[in-house]
C-alpha atoms as a PDB file:
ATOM      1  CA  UNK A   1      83.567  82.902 108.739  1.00  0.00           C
ATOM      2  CA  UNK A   2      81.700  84.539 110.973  1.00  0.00           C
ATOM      3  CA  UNK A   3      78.845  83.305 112.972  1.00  0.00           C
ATOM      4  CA  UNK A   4      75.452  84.797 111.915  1.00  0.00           C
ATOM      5  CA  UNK A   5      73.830  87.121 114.257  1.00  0.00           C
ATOM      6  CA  UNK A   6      70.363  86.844 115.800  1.00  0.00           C
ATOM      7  CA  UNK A   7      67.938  89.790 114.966  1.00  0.00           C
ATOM      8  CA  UNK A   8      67.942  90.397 118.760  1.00  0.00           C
ATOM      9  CA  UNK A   9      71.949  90.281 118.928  1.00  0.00           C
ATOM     10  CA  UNK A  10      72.163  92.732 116.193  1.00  0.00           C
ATOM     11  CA  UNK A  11      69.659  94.927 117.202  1.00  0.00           C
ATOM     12  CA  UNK A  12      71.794  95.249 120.381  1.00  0.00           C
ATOM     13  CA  UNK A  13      74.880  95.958 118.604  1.00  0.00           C
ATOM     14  CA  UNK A  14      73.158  98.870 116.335  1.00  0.00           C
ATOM     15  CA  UNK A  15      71.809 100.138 119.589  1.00  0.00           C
ATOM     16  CA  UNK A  16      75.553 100.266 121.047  1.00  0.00           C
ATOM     17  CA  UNK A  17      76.910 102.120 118.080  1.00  0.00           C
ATOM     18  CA  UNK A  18      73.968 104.327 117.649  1.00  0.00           C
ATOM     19  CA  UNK A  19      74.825 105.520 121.766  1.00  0.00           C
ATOM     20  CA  UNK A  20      78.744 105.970 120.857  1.00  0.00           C
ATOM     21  CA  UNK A  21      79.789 109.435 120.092  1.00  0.00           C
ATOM     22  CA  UNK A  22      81.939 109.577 116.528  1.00  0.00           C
ATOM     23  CA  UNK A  23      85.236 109.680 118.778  1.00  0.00           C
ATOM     24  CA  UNK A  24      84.564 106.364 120.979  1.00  0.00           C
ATOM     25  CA  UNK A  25      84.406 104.593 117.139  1.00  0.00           C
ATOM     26  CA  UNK A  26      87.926 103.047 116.135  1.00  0.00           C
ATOM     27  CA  UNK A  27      87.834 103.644 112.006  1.00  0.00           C
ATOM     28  CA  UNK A  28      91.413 103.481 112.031  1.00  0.00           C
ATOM     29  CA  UNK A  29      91.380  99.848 109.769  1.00  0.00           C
ATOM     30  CA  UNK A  30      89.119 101.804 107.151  1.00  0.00           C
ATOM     31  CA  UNK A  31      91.191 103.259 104.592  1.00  0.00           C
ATOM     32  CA  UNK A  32      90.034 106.674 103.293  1.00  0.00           C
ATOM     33  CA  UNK A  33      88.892 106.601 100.056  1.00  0.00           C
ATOM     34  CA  UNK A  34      90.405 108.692  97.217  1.00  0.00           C
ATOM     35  CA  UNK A  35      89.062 111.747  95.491  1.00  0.00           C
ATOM     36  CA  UNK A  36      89.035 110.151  92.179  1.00  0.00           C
ATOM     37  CA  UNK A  37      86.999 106.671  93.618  1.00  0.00           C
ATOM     38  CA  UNK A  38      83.810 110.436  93.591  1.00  0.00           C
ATOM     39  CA  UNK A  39      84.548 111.122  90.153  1.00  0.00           C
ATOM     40  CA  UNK A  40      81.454 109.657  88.693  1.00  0.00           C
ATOM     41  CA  UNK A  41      79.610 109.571  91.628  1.00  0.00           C
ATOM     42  CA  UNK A  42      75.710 110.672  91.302  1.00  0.00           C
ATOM     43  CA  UNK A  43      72.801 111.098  94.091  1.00  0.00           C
ATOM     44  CA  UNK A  44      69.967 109.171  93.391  1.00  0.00           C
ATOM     45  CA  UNK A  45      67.071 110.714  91.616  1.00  0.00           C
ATOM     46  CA  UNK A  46      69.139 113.577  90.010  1.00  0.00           C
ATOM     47  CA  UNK A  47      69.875 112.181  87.317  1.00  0.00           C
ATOM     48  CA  UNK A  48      68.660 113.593  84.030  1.00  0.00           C
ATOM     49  CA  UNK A  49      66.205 111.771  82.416  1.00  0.00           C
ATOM     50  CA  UNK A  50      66.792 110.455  78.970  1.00  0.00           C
END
């Protein structure tokens, strides 16, 4: 398991990604997801009320 970062420590790793450019991040272990994982999908506060 991994070790459990300081607030400090992962402060400086959000700051890292948030300076990379989309290109310079490897997502190539992250599979895509399917069209049909959407299907029921909703945005929060649009649903109808009851």
């Amino acid at each position: 398991m991994a070790e459990k970062l300081t607030e400090a420590e992962r402060d400086a790793q959000l700051a890292r990604l948030a300076a990379m450019s989309d290109d310079e991040i490897d997502t190539d272990d992250i599979p895509e997801l399917p069209a049909e994982n959407w299907k029921f999908a909703r945005r929060p506060g649009l649903a109808k009320s009851r």
